[in-house]
Protein backbone atom coordinates (compact mmCIF):
# COMPACT_ATOMS: atom_id res chain seq x y z
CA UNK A 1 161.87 138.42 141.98
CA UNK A 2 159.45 139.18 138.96
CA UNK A 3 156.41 141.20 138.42
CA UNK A 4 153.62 138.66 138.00
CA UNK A 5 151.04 141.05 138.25
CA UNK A 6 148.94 142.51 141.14
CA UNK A 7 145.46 141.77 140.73
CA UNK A 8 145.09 139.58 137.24
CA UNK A 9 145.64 136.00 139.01
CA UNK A 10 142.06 134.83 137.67
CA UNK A 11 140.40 132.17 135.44
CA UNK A 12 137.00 134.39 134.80
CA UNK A 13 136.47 136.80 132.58
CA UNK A 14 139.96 137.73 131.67
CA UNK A 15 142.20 135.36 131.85
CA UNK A 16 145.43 136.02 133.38
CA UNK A 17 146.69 139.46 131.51
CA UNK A 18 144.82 138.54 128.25
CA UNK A 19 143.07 141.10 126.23
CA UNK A 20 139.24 140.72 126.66
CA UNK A 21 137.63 139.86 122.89
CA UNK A 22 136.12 143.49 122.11
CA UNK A 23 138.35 145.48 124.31
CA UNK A 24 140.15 148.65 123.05
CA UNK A 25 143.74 148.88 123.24
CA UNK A 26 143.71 151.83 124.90
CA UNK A 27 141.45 150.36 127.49
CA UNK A 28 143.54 147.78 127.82
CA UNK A 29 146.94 149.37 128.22
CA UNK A 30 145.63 151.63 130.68
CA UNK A 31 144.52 148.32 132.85
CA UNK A 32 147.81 146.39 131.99
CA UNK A 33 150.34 149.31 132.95
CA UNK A 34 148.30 150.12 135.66
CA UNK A 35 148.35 146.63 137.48
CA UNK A 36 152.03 145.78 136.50
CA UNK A 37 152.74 149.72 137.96
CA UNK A 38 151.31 148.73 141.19
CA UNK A 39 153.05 146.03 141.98
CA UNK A 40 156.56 147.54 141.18
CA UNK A 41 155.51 150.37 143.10
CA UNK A 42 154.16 147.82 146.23
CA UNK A 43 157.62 145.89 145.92
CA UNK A 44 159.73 149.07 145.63
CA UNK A 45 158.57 150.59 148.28
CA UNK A 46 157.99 147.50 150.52
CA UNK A 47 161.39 145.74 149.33
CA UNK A 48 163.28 148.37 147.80
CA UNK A 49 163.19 145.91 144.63
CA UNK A 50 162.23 146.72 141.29
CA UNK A 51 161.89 143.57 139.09
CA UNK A 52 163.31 144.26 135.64
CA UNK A 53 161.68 140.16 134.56
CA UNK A 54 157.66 139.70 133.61
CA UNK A 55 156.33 136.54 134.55
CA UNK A 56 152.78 136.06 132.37
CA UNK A 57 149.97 134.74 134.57
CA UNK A 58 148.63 131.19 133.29
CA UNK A 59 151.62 131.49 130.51
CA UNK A 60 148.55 133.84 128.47
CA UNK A 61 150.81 136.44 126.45
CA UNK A 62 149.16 138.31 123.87
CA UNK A 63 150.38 140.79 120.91
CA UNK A 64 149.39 143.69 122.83
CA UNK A 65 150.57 142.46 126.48
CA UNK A 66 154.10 142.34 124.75
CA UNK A 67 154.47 145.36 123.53
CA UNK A 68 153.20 147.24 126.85
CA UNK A 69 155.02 145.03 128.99
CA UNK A 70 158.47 146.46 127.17
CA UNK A 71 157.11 149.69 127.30
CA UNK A 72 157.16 149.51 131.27
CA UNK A 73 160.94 149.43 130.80
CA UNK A 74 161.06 145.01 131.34
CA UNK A 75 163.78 143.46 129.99
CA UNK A 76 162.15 139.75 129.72
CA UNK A 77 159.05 138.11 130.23
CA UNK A 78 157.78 134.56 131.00
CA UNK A 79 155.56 132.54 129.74
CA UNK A 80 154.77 129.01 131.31
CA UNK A 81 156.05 126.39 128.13
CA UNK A 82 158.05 123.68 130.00
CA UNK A 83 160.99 123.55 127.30
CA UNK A 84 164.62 124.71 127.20
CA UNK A 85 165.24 128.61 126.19
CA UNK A 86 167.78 129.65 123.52
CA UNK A 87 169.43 133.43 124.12
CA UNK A 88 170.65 135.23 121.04
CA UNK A 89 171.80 138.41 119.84
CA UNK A 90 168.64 139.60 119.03
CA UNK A 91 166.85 141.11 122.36
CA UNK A 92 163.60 139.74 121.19
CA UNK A 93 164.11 136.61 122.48
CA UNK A 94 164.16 137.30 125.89
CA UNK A 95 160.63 137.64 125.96
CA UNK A 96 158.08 134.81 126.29
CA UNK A 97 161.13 132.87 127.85
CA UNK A 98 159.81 129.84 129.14
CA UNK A 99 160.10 128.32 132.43
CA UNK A 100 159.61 124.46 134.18
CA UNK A 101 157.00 124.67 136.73
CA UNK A 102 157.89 123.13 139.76
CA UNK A 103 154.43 121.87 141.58
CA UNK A 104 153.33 122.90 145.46
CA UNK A 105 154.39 120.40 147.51
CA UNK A 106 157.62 118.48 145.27
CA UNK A 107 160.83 119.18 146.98
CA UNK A 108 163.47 120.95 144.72
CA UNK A 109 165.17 117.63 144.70
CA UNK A 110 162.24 115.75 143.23
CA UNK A 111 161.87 118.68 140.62
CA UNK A 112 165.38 118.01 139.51
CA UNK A 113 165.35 114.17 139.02
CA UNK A 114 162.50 114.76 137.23
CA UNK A 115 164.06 117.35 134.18
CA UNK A 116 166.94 115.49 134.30
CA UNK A 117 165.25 112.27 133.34
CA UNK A 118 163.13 114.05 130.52
């Protein structure tokens, strides 16, 4: 289980956990750490979970939204870019790992014919 965020699920304004064009960083951060703090809190205390993996809203990942989400102590984040993922030494690459997006309603089988045949 990841931390996908509580509240920042949203095409509007601010798009997924993006920084808004004027914002402050410190603004921002407080928002960011805020939201990703109440949803390990919901899940730790509801599931006795606490997700160590970020997954990014919409695949939006910003400068900023890296750095504070490794400051909340994750040790990888998602984005959404539906290609394989090479894991190095270096630490840095386990953030903005991507992912393949399987859609609502295609059976795990379906999903798997259709990587394999990319």
């Amino acid at each position: 289980i990841a931390n996908h965020t509580f509240d920042l699920h949203k095409l509007g304004n601010r798009r997924g956990a993006q920084i808004l064009p004027g914002e402050s960083y410190d603004d921002y951060r407080s928002l960011l750490i805020s939201d990703l703090m109440k949803t390990q809190d919901y899940l730790s205390d509801n599931c006795s979970i606490a997700p160590t993996v970020f997954a990014y809203p919409y695949g939006i990942v910003s400068e900023p939204s890296l750095r504070i989400v490794k400051s909340c102590g994750f040790s990888a984040s998602l984005g959404v870019e539906e290609r394989p993922n090479y894991i190095t030494a270096d630490p840095e690459c386990l953030y903005r790992l991507n992912r393949y997006n399987r859609p609502y309603g295609m059976s795990t089988e379906e999903f798997m014919k259709k990587l394999l045949k990319e």
